[in-house]
PDB file of N, CA and C in Angstrom:
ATOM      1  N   UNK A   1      61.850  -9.742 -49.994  1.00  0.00           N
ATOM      2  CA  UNK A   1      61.269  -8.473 -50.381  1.00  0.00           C
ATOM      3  C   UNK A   1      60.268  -8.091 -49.300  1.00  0.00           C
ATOM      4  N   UNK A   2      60.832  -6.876 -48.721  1.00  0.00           N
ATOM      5  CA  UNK A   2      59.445  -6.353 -47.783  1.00  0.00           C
ATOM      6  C   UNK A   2      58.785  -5.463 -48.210  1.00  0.00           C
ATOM      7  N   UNK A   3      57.449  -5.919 -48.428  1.00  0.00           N
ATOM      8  CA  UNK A   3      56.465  -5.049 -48.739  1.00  0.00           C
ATOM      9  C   UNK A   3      55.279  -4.404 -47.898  1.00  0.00           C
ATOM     10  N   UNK A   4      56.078  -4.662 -46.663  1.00  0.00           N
ATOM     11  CA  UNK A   4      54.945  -4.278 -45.639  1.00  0.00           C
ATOM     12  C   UNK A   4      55.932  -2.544 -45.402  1.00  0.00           C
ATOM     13  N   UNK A   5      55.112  -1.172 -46.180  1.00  0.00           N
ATOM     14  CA  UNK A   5      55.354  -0.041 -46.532  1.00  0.00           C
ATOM     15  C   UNK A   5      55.165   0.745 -45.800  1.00  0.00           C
ATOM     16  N   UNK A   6      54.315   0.359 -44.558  1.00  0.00           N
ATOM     17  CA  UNK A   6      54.219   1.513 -44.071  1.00  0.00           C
ATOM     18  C   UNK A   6      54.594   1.191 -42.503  1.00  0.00           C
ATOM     19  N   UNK A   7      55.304  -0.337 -42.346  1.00  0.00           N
ATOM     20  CA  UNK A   7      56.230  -0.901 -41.273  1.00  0.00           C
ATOM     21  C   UNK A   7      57.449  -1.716 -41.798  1.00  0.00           C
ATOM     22  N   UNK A   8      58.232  -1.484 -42.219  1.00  0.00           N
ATOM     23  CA  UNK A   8      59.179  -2.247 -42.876  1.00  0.00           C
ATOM     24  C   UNK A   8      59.902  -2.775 -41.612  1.00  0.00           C
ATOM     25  N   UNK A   9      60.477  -4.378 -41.495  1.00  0.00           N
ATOM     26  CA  UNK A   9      61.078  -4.282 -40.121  1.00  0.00           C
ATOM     27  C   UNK A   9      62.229  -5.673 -40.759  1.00  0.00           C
ATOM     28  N   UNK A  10      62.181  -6.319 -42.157  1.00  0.00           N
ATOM     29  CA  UNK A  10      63.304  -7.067 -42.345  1.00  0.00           C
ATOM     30  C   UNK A  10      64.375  -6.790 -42.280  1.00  0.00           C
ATOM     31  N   UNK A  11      65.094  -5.859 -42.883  1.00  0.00           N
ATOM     32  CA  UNK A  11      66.392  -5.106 -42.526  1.00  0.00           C
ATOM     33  C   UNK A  11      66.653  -5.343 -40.826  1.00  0.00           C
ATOM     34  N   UNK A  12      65.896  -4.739 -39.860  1.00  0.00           N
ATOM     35  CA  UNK A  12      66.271  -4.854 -38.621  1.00  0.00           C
ATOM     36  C   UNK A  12      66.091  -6.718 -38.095  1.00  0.00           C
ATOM     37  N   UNK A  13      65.154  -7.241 -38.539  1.00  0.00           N
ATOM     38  CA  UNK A  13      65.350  -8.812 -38.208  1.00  0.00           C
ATOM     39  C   UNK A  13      66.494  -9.400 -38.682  1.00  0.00           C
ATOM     40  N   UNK A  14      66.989  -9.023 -39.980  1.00  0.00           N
ATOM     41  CA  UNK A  14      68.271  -9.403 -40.399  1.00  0.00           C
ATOM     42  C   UNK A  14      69.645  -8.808 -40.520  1.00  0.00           C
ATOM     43  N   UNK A  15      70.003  -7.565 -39.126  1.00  0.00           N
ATOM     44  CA  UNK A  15      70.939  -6.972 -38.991  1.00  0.00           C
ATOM     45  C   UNK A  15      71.150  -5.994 -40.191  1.00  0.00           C
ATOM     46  N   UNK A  16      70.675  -5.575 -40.988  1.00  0.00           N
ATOM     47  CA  UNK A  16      71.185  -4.605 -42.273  1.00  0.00           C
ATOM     48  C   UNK A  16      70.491  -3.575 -41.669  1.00  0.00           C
ATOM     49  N   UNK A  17      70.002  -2.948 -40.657  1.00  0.00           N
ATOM     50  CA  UNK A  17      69.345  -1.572 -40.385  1.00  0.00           C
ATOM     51  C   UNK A  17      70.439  -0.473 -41.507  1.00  0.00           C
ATOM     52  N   UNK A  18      71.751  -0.627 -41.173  1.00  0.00           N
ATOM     53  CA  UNK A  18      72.481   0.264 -42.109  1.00  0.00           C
ATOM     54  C   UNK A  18      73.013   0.201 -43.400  1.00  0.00           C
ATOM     55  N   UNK A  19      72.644  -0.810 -43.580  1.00  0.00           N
ATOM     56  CA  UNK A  19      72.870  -1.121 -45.256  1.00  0.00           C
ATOM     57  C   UNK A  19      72.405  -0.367 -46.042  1.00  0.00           C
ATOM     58  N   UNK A  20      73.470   0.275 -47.357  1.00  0.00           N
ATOM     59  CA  UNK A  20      72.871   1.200 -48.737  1.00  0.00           C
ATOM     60  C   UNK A  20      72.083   0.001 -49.610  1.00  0.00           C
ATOM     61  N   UNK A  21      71.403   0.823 -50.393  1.00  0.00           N
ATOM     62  CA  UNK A  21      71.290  -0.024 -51.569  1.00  0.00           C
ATOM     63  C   UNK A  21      72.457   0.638 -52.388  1.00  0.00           C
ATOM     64  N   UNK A  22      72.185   0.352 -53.759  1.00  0.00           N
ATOM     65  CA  UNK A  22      72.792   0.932 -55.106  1.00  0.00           C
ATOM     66  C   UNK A  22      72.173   0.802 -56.790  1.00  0.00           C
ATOM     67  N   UNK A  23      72.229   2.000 -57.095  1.00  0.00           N
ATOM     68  CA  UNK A  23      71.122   1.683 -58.291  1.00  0.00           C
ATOM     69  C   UNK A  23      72.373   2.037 -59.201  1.00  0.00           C
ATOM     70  N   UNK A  24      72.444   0.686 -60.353  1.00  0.00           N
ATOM     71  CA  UNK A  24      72.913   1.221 -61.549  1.00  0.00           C
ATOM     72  C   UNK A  24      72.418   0.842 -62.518  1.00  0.00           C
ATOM     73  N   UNK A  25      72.318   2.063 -63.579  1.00  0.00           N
ATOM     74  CA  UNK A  25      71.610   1.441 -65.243  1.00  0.00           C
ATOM     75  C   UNK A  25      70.393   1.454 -64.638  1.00  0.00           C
ATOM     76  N   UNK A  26      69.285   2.328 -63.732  1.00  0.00           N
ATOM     77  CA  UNK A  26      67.789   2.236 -63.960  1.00  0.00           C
ATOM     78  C   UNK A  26      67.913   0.831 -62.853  1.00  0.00           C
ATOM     79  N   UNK A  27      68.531   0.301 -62.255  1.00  0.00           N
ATOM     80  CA  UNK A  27      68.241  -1.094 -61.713  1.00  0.00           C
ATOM     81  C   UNK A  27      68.824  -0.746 -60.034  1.00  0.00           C
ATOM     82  N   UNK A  28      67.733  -1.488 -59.377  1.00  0.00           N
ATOM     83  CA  UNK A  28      68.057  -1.158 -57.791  1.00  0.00           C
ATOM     84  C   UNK A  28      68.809  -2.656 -57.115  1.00  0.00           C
ATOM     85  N   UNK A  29      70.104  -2.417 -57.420  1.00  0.00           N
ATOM     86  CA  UNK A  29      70.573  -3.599 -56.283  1.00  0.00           C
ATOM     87  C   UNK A  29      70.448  -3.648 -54.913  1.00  0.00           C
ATOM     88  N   UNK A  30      69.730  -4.661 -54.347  1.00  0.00           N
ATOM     89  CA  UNK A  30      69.279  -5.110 -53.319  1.00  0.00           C
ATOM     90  C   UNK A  30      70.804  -5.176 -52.046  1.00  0.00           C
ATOM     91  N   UNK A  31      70.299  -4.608 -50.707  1.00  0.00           N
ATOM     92  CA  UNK A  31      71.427  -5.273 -49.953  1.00  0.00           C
ATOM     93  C   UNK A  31      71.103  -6.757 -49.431  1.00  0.00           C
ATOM     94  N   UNK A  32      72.736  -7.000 -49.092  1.00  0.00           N
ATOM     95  CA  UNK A  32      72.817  -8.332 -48.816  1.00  0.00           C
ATOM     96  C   UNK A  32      73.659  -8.516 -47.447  1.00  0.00           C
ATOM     97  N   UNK A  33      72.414  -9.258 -46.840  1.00  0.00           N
ATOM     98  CA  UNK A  33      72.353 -10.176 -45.369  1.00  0.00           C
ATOM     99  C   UNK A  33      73.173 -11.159 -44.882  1.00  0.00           C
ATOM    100  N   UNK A  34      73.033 -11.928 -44.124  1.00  0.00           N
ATOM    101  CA  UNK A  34      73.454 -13.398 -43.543  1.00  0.00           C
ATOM    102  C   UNK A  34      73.306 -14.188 -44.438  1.00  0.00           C
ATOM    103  N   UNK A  35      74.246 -14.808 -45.195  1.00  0.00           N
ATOM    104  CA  UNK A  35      74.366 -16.303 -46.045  1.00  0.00           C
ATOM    105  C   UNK A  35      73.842 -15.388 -47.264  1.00  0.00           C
ATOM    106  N   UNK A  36      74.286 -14.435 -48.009  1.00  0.00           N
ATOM    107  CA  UNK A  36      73.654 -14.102 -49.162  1.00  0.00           C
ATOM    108  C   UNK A  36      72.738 -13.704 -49.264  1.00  0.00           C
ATOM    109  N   UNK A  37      71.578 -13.766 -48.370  1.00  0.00           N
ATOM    110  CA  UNK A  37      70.092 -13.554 -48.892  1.00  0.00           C
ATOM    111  C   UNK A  37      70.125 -11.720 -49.322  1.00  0.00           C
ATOM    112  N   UNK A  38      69.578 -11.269 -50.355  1.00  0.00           N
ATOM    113  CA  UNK A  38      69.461 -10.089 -50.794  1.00  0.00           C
ATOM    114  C   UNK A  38      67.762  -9.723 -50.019  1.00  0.00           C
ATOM    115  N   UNK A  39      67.694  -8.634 -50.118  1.00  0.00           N
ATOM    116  CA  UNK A  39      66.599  -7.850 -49.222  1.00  0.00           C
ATOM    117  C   UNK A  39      66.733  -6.662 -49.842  1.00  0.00           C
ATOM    118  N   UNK A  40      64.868  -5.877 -50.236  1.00  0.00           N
ATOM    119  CA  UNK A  40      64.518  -4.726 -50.469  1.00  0.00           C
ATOM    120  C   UNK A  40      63.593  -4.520 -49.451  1.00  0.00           C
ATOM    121  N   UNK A  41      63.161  -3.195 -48.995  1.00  0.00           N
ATOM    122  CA  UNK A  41      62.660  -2.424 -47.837  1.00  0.00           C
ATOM    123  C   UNK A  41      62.409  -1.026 -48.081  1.00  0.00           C
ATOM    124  N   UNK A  42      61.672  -0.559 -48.000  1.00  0.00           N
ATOM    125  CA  UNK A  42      61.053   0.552 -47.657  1.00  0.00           C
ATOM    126  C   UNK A  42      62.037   1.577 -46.635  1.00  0.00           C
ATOM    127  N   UNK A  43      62.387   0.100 -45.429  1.00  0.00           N
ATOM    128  CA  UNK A  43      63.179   1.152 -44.417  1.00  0.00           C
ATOM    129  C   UNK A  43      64.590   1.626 -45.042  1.00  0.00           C
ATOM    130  N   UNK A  44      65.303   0.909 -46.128  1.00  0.00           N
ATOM    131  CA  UNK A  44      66.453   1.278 -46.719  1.00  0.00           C
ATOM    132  C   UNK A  44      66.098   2.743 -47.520  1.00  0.00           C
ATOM    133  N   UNK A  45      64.929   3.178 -47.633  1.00  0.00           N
ATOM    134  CA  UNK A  45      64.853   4.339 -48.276  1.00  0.00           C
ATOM    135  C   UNK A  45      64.182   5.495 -47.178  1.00  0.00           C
ATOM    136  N   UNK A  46      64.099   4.958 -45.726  1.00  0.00           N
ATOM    137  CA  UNK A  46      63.996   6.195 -45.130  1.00  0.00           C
ATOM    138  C   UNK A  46      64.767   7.273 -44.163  1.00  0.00           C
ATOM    139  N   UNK A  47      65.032   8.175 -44.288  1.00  0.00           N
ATOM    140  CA  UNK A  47      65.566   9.439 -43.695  1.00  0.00           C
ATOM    141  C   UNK A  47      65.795   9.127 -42.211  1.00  0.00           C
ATOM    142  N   UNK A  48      64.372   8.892 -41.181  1.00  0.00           N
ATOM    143  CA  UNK A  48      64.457   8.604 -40.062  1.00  0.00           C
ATOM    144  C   UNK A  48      63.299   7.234 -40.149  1.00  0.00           C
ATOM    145  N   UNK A  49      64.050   6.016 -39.850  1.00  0.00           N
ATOM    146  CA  UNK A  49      63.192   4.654 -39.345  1.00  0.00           C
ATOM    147  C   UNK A  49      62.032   5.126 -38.359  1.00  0.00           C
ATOM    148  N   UNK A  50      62.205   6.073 -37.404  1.00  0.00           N
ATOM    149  CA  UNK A  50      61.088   5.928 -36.349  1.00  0.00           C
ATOM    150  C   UNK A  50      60.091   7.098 -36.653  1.00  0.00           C
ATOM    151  N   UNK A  51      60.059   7.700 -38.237  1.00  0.00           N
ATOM    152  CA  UNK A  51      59.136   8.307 -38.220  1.00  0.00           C
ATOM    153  C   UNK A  51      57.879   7.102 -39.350  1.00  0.00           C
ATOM    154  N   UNK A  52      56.782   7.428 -39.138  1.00  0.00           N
ATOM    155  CA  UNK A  52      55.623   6.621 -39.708  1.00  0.00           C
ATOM    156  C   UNK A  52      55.821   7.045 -41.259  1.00  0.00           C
ATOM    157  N   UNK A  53      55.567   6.129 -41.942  1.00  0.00           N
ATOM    158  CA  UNK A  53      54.996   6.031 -43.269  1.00  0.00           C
ATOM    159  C   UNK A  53      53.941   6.170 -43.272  1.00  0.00           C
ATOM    160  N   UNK A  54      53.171   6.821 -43.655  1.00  0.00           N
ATOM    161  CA  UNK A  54      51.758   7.228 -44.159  1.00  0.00           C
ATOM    162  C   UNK A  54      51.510   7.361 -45.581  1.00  0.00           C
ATOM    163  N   UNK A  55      51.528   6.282 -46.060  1.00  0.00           N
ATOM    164  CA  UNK A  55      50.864   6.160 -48.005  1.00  0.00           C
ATOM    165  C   UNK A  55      49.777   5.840 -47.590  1.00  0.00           C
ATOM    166  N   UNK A  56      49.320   5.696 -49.382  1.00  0.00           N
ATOM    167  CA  UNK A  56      48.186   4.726 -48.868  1.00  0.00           C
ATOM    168  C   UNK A  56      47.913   5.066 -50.436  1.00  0.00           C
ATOM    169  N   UNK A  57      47.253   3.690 -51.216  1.00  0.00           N
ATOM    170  CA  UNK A  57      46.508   3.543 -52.315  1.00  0.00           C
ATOM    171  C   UNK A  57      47.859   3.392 -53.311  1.00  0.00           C
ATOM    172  N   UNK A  58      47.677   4.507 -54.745  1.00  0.00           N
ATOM    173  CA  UNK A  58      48.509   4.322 -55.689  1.00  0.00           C
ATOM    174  C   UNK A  58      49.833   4.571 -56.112  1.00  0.00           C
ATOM    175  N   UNK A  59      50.494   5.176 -54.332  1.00  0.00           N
ATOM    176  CA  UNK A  59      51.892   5.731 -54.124  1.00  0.00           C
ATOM    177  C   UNK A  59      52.385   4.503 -53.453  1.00  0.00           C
ATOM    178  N   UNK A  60      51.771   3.716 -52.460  1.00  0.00           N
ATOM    179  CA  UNK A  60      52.369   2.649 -51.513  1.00  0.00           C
ATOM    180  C   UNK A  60      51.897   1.669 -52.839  1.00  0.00           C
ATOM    181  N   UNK A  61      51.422   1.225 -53.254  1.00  0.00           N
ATOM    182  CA  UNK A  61      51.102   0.007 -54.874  1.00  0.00           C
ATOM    183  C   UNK A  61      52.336   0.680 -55.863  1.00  0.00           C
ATOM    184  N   UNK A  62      52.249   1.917 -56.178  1.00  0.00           N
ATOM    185  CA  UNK A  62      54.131   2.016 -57.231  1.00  0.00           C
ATOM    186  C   UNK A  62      55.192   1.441 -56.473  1.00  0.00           C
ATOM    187  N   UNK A  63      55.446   1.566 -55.005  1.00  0.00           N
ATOM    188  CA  UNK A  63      56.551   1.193 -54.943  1.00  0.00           C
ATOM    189  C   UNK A  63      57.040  -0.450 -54.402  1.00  0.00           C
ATOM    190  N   UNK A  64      55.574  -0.938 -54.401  1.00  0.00           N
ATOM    191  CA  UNK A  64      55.748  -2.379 -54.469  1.00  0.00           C
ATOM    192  C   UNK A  64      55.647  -2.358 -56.159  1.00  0.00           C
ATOM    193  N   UNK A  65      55.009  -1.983 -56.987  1.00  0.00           N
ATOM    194  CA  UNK A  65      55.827  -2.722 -58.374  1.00  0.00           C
ATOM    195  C   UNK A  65      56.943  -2.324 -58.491  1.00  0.00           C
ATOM    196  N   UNK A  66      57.559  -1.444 -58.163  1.00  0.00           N
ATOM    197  CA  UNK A  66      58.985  -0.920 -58.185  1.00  0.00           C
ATOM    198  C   UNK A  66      60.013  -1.862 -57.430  1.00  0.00           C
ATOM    199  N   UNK A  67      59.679  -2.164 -56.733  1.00  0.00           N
ATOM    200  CA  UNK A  67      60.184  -3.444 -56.128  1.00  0.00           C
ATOM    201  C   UNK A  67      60.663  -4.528 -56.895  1.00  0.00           C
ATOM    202  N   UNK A  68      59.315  -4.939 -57.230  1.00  0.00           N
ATOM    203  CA  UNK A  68      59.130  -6.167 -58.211  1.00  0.00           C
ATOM    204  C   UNK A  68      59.981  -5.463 -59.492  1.00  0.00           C
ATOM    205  N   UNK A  69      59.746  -4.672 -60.159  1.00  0.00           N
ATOM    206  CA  UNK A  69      60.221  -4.542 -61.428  1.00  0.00           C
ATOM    207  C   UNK A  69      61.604  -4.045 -61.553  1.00  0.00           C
ATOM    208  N   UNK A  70      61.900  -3.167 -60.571  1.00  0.00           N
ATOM    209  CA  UNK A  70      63.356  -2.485 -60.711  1.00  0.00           C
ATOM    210  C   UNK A  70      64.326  -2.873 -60.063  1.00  0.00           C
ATOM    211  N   UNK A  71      64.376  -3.687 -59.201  1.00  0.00           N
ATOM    212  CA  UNK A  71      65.033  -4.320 -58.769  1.00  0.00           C
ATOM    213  C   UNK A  71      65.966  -5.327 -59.311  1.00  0.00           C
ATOM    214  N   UNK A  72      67.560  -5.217 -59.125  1.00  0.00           N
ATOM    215  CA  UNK A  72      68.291  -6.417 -60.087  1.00  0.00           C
ATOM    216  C   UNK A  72      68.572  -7.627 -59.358  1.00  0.00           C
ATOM    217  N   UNK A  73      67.432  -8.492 -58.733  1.00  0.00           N
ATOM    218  CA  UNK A  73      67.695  -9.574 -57.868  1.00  0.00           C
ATOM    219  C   UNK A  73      68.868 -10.980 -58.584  1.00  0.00           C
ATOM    220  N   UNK A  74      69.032 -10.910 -59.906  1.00  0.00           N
ATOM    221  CA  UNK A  74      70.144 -11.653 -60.106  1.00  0.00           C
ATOM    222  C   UNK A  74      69.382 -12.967 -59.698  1.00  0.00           C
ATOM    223  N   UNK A  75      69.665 -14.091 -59.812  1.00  0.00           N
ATOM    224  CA  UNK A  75      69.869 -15.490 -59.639  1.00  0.00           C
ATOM    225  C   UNK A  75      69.403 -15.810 -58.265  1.00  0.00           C
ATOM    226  N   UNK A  76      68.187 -16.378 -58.007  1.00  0.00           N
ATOM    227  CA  UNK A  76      67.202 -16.850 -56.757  1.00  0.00           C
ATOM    228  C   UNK A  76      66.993 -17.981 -56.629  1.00  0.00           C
ATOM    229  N   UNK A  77      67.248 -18.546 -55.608  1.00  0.00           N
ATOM    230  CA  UNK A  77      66.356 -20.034 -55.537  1.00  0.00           C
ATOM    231  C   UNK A  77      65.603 -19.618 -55.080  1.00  0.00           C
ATOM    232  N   UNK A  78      64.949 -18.549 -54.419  1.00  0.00           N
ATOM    233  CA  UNK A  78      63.690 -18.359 -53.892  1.00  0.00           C
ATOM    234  C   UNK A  78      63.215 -16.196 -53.760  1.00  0.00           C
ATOM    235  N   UNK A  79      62.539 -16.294 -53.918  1.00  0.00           N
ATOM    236  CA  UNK A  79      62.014 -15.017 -53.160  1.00  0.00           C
ATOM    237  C   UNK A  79      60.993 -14.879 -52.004  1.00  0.00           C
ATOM    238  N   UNK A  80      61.246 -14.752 -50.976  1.00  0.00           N
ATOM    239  CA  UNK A  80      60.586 -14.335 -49.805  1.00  0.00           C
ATOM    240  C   UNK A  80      60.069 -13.477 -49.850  1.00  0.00           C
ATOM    241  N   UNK A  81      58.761 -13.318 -49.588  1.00  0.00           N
ATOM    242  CA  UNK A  81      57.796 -12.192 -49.684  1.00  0.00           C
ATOM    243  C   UNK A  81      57.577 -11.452 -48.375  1.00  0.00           C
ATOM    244  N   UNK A  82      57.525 -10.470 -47.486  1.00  0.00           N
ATOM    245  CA  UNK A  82      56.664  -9.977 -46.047  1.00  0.00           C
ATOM    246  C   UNK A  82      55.854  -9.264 -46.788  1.00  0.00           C
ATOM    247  N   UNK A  83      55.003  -9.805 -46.017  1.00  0.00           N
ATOM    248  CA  UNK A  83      53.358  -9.065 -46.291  1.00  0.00           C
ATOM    249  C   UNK A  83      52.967  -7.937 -45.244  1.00  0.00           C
ATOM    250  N   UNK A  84      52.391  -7.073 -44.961  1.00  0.00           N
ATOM    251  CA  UNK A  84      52.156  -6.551 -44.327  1.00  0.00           C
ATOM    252  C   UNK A  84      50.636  -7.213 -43.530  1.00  0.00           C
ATOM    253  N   UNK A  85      50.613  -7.356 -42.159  1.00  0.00           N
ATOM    254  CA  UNK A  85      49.538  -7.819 -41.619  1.00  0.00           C
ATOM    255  C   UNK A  85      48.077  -8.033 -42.073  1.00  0.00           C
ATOM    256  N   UNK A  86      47.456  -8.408 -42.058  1.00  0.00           N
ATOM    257  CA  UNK A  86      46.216  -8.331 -42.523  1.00  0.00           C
ATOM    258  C   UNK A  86      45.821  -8.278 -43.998  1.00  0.00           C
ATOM    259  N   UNK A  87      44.906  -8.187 -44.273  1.00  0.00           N
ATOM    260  CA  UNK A  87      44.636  -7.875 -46.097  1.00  0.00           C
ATOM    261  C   UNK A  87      44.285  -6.555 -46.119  1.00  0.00           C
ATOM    262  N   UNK A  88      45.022  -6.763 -47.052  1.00  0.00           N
ATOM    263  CA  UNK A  88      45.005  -5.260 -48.260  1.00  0.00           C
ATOM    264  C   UNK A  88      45.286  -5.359 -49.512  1.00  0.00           C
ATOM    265  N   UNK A  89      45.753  -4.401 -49.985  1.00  0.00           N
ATOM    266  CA  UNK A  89      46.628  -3.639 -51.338  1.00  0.00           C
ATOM    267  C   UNK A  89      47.552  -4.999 -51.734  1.00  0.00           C
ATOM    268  N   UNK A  90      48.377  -4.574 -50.998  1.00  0.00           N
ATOM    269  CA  UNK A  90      49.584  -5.063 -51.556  1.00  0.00           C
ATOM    270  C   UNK A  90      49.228  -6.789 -51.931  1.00  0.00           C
ATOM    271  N   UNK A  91      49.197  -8.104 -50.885  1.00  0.00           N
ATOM    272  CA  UNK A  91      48.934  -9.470 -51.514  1.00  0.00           C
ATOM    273  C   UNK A  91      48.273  -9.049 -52.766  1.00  0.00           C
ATOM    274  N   UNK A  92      47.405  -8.612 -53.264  1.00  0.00           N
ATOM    275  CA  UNK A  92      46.802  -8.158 -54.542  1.00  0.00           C
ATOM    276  C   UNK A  92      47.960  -8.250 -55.827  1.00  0.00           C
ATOM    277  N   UNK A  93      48.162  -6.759 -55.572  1.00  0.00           N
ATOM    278  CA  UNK A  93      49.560  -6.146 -55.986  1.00  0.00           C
ATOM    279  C   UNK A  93      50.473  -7.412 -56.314  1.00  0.00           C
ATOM    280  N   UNK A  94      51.002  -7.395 -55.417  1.00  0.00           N
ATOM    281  CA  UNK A  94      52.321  -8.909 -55.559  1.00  0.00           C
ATOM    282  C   UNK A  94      51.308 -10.570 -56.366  1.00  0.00           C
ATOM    283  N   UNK A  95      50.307 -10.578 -56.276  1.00  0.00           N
ATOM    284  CA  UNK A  95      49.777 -11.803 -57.203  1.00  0.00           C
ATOM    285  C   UNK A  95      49.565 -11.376 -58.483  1.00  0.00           C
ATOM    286  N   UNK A  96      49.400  -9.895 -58.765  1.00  0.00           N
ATOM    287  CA  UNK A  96      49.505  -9.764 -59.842  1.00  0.00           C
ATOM    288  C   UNK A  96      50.430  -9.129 -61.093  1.00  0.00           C
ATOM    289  N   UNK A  97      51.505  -9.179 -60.238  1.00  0.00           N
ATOM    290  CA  UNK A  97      52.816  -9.540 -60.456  1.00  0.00           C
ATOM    291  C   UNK A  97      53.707  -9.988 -59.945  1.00  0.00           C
ATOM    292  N   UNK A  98      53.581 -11.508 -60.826  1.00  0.00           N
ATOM    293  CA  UNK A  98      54.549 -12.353 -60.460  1.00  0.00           C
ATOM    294  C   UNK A  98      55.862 -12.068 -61.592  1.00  0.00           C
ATOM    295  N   UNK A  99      56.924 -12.351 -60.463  1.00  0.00           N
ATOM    296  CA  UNK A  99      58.307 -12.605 -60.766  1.00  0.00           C
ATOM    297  C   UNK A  99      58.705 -13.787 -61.426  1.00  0.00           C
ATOM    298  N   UNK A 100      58.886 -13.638 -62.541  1.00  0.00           N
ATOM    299  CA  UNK A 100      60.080 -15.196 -62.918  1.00  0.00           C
ATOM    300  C   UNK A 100      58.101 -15.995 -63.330  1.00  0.00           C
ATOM    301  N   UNK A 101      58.870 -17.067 -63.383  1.00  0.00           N
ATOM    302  CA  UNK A 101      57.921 -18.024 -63.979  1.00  0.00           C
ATOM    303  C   UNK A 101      58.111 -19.336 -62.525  1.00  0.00           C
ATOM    304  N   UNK A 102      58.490 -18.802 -61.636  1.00  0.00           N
ATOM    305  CA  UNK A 102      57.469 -19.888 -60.405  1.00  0.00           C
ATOM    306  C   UNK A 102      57.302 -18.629 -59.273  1.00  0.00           C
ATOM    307  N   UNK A 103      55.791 -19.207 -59.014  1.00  0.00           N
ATOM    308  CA  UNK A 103      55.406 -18.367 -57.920  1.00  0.00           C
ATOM    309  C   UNK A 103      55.027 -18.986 -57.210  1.00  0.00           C
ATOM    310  N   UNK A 104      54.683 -19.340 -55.741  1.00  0.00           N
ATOM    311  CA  UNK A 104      54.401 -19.837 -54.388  1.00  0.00           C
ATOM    312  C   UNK A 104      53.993 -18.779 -53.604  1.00  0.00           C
ATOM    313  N   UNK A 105      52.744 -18.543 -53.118  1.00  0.00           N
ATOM    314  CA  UNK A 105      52.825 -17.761 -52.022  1.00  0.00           C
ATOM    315  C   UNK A 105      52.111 -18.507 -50.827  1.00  0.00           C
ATOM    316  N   UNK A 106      53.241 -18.130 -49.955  1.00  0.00           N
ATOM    317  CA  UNK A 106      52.997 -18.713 -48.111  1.00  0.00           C
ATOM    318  C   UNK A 106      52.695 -16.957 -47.033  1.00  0.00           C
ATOM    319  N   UNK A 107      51.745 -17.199 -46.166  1.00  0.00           N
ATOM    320  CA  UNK A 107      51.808 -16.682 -45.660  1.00  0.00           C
ATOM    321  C   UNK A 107      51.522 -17.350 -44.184  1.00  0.00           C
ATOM    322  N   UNK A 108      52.631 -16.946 -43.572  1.00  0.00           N
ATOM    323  CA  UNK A 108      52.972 -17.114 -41.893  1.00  0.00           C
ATOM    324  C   UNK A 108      52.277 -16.292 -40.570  1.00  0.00           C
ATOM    325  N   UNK A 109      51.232 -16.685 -40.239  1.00  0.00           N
ATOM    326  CA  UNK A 109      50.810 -15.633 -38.926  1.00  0.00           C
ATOM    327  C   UNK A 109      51.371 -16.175 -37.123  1.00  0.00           C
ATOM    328  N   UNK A 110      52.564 -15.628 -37.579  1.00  0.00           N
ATOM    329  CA  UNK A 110      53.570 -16.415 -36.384  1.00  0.00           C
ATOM    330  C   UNK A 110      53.051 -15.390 -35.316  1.00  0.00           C
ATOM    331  N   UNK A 111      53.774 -15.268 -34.212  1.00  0.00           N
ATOM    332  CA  UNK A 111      53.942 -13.982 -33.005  1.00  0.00           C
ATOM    333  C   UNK A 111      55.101 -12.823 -33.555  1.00  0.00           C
ATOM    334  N   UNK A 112      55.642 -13.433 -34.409  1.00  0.00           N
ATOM    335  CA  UNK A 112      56.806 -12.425 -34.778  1.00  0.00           C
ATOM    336  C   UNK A 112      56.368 -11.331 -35.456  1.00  0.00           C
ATOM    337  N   UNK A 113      55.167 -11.735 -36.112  1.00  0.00           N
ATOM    338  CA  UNK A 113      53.831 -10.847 -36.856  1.00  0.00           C
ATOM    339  C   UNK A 113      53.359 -10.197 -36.210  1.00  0.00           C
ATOM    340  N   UNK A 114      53.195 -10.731 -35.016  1.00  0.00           N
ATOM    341  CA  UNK A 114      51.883  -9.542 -34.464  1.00  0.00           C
ATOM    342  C   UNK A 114      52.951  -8.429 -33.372  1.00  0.00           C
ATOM    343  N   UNK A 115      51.924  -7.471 -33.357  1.00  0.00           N
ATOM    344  CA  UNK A 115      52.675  -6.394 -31.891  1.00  0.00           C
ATOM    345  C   UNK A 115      52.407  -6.915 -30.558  1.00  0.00           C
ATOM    346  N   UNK A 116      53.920  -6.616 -30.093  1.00  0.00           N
ATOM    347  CA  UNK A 116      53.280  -7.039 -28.610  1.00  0.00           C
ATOM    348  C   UNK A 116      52.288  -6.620 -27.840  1.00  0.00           C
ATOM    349  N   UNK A 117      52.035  -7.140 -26.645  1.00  0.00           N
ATOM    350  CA  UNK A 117      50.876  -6.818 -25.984  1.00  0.00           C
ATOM    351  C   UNK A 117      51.292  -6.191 -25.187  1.00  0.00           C
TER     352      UNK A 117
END
């Protein structure tokens, strides 16, 4: 699940830049990647990828619970979280709704995180 909203970039790390979703019955099925893994994104719902997202507050927080809640992820051994850099909103958001009855959260500050120089 990427919840970094106002840079979404899993889809493109994991080849689905063109992947639909599909919503049926009120429920958003997730596309699906390399080896199964399912993935939601922000960038699957935009018009043009290279224009900026600009939310901010209680429009970019609905659509991370929308995420979490509407989404029909089906059967997980795991959910992967992207965070968006730094603290904010969202880690908030996502701890205080947890999915399912196990939660783990890891967060990674690799180079793959940061912008280049």
């Amino acid at each position: 699940m990427d919840i970094d909203i106002t840079g979404p970039n899993v889809p493109k790390m994991l080849g689905l830049e063109n992947a639909d979703l599909n919503v049926e019955e009120g429920q958003i099925h997730p596309a699906e990647g390399p080896s199964g893994v399912k993935v939601i994104s922000m960038a699957f719902l935009l018009e043009d990828p290279d224009k900026p997202v600009i939310w901010r507050g209680p429009i970019k927080l609905g659509a991370i619970q929308q995420f979490i809640g509407d989404v029909a992820w089906g059967e997980l051994d795991a959910l992967i979280i992207d965070f968006p850099p730094g603290t904010g909103d969202e880690p908030l958001t996502v701890s205080q709704s947890p999915p399912g009855d196990r939660w783990r959260s890891y967060r990674d500050y690799s180079s793959r995180s940061r912008p280049p120089r």
